[in-house]
PDB file of N, CA and C in Angstrom:
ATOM      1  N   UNK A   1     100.575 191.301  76.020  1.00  0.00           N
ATOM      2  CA  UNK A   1     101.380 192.355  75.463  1.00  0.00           C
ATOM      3  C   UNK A   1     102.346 192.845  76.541  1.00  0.00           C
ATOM      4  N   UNK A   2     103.937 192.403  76.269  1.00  0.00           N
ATOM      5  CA  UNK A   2     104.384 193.564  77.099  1.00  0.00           C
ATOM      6  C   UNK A   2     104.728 194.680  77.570  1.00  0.00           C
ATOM      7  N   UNK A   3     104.551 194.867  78.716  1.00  0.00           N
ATOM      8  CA  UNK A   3     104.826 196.616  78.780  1.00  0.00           C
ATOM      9  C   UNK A   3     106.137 196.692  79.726  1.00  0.00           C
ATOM     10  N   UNK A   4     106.818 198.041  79.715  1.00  0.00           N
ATOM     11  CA  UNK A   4     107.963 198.118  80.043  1.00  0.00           C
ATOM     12  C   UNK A   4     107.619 199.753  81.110  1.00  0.00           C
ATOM     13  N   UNK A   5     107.771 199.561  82.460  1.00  0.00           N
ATOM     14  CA  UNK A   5     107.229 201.132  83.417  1.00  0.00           C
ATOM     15  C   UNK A   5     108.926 201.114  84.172  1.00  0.00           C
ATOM     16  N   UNK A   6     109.169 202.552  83.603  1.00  0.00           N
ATOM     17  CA  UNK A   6     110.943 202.724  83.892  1.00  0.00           C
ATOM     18  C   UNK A   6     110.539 204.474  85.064  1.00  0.00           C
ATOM     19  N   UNK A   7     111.398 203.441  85.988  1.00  0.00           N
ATOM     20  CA  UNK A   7     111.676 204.362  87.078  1.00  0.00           C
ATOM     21  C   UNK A   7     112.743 204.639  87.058  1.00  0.00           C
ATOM     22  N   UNK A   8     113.240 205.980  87.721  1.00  0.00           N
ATOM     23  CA  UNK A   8     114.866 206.271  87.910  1.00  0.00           C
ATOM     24  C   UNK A   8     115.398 205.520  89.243  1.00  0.00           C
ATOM     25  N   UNK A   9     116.466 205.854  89.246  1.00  0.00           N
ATOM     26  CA  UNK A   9     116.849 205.465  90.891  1.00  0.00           C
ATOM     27  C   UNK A   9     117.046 206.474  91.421  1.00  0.00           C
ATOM     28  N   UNK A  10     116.734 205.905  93.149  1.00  0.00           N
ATOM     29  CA  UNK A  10     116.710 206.844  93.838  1.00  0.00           C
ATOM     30  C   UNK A  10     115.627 206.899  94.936  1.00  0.00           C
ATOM     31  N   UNK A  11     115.774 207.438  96.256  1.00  0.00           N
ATOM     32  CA  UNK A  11     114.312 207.091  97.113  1.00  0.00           C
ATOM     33  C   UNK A  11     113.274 207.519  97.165  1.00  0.00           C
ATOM     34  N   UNK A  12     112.916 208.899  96.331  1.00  0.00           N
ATOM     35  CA  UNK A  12     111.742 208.952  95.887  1.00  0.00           C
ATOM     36  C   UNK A  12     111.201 208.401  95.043  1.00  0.00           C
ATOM     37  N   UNK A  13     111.680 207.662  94.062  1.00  0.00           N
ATOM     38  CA  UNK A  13     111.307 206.366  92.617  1.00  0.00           C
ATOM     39  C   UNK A  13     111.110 205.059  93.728  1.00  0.00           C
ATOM     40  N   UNK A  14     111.870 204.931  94.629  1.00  0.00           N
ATOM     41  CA  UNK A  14     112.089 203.582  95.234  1.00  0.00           C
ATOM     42  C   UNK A  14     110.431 203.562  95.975  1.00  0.00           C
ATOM     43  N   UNK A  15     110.214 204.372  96.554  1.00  0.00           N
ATOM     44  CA  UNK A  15     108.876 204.391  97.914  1.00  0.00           C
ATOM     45  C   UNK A  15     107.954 203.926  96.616  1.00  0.00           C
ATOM     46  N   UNK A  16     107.515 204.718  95.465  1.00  0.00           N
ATOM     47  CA  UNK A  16     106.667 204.690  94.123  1.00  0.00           C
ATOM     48  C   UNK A  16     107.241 203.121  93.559  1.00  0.00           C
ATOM     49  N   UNK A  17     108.255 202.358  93.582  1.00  0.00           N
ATOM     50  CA  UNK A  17     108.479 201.282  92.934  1.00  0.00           C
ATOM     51  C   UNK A  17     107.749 199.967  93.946  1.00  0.00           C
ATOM     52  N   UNK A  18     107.801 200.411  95.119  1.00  0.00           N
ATOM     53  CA  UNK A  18     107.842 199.440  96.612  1.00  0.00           C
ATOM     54  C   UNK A  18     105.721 199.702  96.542  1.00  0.00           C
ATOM     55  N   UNK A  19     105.422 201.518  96.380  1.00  0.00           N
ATOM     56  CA  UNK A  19     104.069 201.196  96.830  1.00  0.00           C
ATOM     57  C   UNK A  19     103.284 200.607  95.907  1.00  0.00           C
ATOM     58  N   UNK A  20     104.233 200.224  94.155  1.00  0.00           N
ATOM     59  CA  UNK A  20     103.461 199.457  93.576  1.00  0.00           C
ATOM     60  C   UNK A  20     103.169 198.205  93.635  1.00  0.00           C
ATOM     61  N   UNK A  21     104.038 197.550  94.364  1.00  0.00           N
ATOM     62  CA  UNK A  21     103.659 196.024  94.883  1.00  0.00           C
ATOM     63  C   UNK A  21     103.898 195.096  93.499  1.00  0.00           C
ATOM     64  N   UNK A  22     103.179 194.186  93.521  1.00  0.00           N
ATOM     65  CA  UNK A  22     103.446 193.196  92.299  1.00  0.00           C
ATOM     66  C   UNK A  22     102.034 193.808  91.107  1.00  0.00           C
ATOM     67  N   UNK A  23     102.757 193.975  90.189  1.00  0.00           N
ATOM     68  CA  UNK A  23     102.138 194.325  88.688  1.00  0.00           C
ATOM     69  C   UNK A  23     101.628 193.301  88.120  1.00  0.00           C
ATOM     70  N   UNK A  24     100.741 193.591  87.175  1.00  0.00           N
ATOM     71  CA  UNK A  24     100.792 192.833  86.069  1.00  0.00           C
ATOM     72  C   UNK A  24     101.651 191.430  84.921  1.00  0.00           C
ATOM     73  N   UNK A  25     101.692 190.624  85.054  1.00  0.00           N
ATOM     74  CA  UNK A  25     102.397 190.132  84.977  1.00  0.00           C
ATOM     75  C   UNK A  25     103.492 190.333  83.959  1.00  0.00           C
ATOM     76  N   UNK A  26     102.577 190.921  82.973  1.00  0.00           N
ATOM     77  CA  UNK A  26     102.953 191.467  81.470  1.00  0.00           C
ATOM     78  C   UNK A  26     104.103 193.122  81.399  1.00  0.00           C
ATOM     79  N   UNK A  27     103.251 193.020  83.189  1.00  0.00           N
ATOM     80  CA  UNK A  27     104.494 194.638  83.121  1.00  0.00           C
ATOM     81  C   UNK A  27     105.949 194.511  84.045  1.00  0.00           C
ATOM     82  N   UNK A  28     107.304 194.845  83.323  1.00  0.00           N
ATOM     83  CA  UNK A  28     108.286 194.937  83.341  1.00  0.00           C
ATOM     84  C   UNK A  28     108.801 196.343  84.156  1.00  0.00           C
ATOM     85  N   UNK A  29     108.792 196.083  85.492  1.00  0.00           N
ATOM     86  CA  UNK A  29     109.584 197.506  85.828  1.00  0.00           C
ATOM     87  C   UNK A  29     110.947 197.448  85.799  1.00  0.00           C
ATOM     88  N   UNK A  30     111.269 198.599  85.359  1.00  0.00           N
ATOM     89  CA  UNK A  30     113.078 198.986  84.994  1.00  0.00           C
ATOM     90  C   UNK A  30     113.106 199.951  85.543  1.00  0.00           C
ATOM     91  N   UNK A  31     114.407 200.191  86.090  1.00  0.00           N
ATOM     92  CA  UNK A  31     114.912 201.118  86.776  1.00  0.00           C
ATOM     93  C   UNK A  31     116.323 201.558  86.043  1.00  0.00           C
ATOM     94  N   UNK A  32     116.245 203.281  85.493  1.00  0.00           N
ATOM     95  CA  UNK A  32     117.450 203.935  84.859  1.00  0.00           C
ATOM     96  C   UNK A  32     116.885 205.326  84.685  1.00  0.00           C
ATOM     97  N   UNK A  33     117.717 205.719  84.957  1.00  0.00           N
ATOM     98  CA  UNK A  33     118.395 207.220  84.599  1.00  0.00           C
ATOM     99  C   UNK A  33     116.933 207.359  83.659  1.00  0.00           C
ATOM    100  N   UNK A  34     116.344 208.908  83.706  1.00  0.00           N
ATOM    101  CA  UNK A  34     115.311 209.436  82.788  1.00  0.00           C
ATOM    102  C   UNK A  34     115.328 210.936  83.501  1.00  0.00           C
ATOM    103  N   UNK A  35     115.342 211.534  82.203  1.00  0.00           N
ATOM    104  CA  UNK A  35     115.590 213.440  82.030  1.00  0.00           C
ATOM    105  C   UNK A  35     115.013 213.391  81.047  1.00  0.00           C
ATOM    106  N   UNK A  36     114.029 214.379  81.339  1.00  0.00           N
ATOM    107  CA  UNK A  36     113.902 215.593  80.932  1.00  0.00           C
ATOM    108  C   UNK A  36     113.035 216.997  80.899  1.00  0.00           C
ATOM    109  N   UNK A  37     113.365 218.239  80.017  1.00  0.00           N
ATOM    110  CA  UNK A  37     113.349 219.273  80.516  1.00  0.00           C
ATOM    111  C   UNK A  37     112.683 219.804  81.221  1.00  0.00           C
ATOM    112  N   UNK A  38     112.677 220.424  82.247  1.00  0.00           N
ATOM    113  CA  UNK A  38     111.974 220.850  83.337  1.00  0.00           C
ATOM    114  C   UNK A  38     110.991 220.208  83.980  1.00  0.00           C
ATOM    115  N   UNK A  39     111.563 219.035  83.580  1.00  0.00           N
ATOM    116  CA  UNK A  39     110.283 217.645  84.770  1.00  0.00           C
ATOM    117  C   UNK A  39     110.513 218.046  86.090  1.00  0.00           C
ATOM    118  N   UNK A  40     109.360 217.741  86.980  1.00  0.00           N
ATOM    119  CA  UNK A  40     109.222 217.232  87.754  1.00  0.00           C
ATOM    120  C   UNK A  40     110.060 215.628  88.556  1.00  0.00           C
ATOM    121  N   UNK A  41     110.941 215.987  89.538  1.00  0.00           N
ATOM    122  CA  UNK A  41     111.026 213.939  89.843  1.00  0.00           C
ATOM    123  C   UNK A  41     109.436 213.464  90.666  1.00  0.00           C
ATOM    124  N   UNK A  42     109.198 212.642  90.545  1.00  0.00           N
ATOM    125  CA  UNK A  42     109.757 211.325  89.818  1.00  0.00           C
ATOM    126  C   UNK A  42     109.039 211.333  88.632  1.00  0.00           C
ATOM    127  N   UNK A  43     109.666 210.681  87.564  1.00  0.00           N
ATOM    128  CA  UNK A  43     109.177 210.826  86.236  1.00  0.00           C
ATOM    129  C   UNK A  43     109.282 209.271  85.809  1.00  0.00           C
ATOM    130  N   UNK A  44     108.473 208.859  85.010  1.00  0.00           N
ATOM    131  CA  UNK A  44     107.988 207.217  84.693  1.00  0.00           C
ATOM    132  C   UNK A  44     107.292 207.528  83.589  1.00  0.00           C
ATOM    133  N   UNK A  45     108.448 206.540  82.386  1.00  0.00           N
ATOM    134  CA  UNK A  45     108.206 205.824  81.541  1.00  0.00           C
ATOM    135  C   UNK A  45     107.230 205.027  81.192  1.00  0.00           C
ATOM    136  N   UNK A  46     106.492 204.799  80.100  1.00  0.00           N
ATOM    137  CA  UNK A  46     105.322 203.380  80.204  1.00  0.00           C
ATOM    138  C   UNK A  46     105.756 203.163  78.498  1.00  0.00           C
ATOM    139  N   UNK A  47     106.109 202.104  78.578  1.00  0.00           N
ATOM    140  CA  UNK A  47     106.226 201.815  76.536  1.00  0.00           C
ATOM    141  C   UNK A  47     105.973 200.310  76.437  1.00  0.00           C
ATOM    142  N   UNK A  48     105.905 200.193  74.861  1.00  0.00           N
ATOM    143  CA  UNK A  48     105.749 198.921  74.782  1.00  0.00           C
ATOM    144  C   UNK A  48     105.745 198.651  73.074  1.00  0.00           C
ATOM    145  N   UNK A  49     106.678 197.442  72.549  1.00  0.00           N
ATOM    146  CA  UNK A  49     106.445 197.102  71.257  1.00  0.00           C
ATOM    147  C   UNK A  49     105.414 197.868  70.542  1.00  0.00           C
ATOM    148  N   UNK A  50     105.551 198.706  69.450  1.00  0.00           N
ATOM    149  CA  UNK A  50     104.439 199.134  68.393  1.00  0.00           C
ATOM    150  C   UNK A  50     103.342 199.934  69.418  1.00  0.00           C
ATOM    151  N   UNK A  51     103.162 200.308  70.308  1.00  0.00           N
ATOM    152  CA  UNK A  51     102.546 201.101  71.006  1.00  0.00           C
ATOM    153  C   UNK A  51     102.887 202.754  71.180  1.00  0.00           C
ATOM    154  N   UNK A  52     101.738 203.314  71.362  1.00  0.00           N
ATOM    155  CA  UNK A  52     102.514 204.626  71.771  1.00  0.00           C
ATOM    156  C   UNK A  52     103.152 205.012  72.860  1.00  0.00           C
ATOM    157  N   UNK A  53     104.121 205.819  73.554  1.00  0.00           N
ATOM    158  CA  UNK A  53     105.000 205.722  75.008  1.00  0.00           C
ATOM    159  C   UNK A  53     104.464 206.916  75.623  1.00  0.00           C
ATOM    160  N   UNK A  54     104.501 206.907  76.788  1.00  0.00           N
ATOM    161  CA  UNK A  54     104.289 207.931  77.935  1.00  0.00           C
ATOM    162  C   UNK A  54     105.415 208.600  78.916  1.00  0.00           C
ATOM    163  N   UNK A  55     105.340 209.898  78.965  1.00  0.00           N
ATOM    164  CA  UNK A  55     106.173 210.134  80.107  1.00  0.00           C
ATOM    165  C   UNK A  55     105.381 210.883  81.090  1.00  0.00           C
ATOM    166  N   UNK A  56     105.874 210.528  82.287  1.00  0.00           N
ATOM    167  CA  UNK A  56     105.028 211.085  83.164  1.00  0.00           C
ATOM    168  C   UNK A  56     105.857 211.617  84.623  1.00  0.00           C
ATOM    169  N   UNK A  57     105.524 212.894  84.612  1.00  0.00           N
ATOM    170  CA  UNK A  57     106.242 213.892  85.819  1.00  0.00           C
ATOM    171  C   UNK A  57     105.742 213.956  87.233  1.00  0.00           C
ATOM    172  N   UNK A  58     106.675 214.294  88.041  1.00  0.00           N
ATOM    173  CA  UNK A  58     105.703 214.493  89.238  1.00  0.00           C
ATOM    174  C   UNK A  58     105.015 213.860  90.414  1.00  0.00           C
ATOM    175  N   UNK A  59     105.422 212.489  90.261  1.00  0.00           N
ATOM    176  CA  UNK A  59     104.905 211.185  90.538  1.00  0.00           C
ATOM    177  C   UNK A  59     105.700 210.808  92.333  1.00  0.00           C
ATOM    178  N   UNK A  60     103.724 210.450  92.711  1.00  0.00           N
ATOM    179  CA  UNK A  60     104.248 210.575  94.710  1.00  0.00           C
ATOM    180  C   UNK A  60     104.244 209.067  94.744  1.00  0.00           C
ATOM    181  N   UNK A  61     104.304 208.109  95.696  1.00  0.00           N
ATOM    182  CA  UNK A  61     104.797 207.224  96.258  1.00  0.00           C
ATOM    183  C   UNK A  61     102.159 206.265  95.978  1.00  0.00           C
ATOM    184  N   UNK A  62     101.682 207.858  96.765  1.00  0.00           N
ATOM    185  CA  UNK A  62     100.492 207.618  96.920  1.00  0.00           C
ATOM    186  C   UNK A  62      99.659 207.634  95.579  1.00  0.00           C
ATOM    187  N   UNK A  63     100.314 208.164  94.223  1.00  0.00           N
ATOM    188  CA  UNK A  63     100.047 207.587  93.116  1.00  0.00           C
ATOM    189  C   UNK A  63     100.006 206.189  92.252  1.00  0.00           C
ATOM    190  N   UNK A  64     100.207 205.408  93.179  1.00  0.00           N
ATOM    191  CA  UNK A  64     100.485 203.792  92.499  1.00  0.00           C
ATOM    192  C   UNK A  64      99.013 203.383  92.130  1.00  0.00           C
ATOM    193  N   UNK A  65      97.878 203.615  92.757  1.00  0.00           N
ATOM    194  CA  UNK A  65      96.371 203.156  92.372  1.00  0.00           C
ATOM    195  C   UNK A  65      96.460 203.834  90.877  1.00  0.00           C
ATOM    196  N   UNK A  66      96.713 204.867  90.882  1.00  0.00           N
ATOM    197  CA  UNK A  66      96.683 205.750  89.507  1.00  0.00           C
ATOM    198  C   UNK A  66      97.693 204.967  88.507  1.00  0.00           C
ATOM    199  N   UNK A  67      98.704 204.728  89.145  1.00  0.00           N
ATOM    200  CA  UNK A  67      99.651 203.983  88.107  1.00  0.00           C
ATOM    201  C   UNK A  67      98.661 202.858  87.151  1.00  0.00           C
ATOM    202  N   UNK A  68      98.068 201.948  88.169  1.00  0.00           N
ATOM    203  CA  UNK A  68      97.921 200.694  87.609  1.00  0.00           C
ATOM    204  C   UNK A  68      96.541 200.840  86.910  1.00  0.00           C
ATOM    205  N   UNK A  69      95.635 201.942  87.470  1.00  0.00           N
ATOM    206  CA  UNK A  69      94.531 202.441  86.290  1.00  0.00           C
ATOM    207  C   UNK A  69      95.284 202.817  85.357  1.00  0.00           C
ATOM    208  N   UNK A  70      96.554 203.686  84.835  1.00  0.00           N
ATOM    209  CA  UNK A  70      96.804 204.213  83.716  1.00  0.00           C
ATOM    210  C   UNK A  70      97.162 203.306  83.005  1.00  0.00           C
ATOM    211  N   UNK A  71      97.842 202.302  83.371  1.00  0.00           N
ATOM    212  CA  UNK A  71      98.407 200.717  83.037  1.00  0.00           C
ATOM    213  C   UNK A  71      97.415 199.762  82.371  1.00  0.00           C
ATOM    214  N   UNK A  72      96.269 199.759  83.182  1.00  0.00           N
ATOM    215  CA  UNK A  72      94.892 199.326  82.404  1.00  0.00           C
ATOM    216  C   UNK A  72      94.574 200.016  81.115  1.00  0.00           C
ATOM    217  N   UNK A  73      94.206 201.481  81.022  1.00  0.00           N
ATOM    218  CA  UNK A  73      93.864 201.771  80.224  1.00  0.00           C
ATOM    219  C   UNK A  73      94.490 201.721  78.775  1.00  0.00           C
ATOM    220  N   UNK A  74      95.939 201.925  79.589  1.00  0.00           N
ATOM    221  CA  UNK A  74      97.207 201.712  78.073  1.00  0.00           C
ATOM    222  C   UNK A  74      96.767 200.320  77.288  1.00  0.00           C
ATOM    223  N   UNK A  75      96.821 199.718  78.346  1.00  0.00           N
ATOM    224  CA  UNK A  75      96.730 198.034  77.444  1.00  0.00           C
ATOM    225  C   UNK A  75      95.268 197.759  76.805  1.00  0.00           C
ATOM    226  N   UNK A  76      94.105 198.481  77.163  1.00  0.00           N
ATOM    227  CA  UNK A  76      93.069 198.410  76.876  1.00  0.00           C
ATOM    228  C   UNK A  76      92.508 199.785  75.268  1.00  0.00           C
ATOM    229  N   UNK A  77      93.724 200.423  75.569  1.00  0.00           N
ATOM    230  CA  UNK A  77      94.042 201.153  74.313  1.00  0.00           C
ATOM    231  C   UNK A  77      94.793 200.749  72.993  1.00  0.00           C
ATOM    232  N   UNK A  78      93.499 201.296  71.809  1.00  0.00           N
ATOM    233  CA  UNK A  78      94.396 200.683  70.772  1.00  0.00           C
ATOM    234  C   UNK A  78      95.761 201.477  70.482  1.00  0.00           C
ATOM    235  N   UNK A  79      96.618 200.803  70.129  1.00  0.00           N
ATOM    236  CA  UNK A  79      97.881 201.553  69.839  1.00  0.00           C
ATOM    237  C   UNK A  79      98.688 201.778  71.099  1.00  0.00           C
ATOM    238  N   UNK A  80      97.972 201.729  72.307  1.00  0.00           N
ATOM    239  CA  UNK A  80      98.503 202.517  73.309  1.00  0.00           C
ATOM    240  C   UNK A  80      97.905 203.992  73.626  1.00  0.00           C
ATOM    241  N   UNK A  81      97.158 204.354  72.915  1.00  0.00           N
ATOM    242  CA  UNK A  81      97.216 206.093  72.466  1.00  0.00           C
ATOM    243  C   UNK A  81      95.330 206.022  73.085  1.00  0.00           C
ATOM    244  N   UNK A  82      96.118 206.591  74.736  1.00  0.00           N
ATOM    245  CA  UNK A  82      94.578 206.493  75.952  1.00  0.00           C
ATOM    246  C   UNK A  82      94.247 207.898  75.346  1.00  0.00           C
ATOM    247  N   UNK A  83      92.540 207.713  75.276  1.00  0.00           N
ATOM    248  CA  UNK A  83      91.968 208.721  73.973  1.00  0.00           C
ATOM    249  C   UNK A  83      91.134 209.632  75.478  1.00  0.00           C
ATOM    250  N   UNK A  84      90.624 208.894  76.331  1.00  0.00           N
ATOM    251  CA  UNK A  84      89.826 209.424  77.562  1.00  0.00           C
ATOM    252  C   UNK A  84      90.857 208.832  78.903  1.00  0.00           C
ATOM    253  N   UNK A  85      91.531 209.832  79.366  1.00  0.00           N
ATOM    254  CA  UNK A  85      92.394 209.649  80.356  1.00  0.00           C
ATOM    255  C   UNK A  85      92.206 209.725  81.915  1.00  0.00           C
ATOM    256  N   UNK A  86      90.458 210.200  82.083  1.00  0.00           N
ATOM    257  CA  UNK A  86      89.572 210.191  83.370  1.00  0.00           C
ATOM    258  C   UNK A  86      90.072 209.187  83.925  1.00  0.00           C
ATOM    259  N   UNK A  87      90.030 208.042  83.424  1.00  0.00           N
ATOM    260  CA  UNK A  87      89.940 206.395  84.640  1.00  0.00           C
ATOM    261  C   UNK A  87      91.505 206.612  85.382  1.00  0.00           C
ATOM    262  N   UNK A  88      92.344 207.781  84.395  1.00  0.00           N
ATOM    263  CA  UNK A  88      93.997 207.383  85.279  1.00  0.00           C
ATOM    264  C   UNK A  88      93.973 208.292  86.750  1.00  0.00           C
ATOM    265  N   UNK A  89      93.274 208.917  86.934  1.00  0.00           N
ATOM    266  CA  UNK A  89      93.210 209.918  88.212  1.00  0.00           C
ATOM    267  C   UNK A  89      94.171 210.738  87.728  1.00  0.00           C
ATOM    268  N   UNK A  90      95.003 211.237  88.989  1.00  0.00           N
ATOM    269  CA  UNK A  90      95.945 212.629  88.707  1.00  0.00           C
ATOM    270  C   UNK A  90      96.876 211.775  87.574  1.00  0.00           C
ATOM    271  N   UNK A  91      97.257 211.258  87.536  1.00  0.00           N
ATOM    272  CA  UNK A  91      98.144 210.698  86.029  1.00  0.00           C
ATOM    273  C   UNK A  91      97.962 211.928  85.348  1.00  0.00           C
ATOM    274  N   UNK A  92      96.812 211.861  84.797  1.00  0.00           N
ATOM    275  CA  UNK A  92      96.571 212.480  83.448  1.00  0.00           C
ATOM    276  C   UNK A  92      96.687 214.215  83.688  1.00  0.00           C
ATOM    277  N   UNK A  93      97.304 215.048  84.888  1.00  0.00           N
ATOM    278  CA  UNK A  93      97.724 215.993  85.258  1.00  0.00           C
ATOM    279  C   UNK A  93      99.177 215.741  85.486  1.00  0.00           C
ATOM    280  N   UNK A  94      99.303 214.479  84.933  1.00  0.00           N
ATOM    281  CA  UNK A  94     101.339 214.476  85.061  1.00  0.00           C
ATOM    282  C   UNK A  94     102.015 214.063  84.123  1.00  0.00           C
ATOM    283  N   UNK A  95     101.092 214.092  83.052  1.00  0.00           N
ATOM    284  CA  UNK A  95     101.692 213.682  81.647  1.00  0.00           C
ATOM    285  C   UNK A  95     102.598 214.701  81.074  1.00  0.00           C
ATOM    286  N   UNK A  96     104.029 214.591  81.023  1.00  0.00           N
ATOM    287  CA  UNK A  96     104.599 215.659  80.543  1.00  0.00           C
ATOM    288  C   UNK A  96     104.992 214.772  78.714  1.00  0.00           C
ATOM    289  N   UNK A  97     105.105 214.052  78.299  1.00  0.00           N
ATOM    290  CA  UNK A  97     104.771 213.891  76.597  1.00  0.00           C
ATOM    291  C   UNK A  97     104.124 212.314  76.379  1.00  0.00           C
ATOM    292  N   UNK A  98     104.149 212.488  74.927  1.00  0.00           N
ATOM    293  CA  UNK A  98     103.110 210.933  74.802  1.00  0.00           C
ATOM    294  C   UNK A  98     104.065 211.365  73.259  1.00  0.00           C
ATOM    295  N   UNK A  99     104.275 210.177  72.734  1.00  0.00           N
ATOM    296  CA  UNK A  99     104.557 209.796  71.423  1.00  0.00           C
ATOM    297  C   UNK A  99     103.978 208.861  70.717  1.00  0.00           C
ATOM    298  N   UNK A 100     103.325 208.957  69.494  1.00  0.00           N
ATOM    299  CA  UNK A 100     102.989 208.058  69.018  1.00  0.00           C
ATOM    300  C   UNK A 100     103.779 206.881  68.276  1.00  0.00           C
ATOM    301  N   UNK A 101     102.743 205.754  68.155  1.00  0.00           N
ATOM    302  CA  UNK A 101     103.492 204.714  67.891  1.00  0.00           C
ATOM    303  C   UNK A 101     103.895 204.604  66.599  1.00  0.00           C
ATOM    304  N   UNK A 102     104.724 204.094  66.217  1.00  0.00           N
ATOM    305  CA  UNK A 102     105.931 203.367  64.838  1.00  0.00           C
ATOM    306  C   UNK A 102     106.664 204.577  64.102  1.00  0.00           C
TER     307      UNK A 102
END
């Protein structure tokens, strides 16, 4: 399944793009422009075909272990839609929305 994790540009997104190293094979990092209201930078995208999407605020360079647990759990979630968000570490204190899927 692919997934799509969108960073902005910029060198606080860049240190967080660099400390994630090589992903999943299935996951697609993109880099563009992402607002909005009263986020936190760095803020990251997670979506994917027919899945539900994530946004997420706030995000340090030393969050990448957390990234790729939240990354697990998405894909290991039906729909996308992570029901117990414990396994993501602080992630799940930087979720600023979640949409459901279709």
């Amino acid at each position: 399944m692919p997934v799509t994790l969108t960073l902005p540009p910029g060198v606080k997104a860049d240190a967080l793009a660099l400390a994630l190293g090589t992903l999943d094979p299935t996951v697609t990092l993109r880099r563009t422009a992402l607002q909005a209201r009263n986020a936190r930078p760095v803020l990251m995208a997670v979506q994917s075909p027919g899945r539900g999407s994530y946004l997420f605020h706030d995000l340090r360079p030393e969050d990448a272990g957390d990234v790729a647990a939240t990354i697990r759990a998405y894909l290991a979630a039906p729909d996308g839609w992570i029901s117990d968000a414990r396994p993501c570490g602080r992630l799940r204190y930087c979720l600023k929305l979640r949409i459901p899927a279709g």
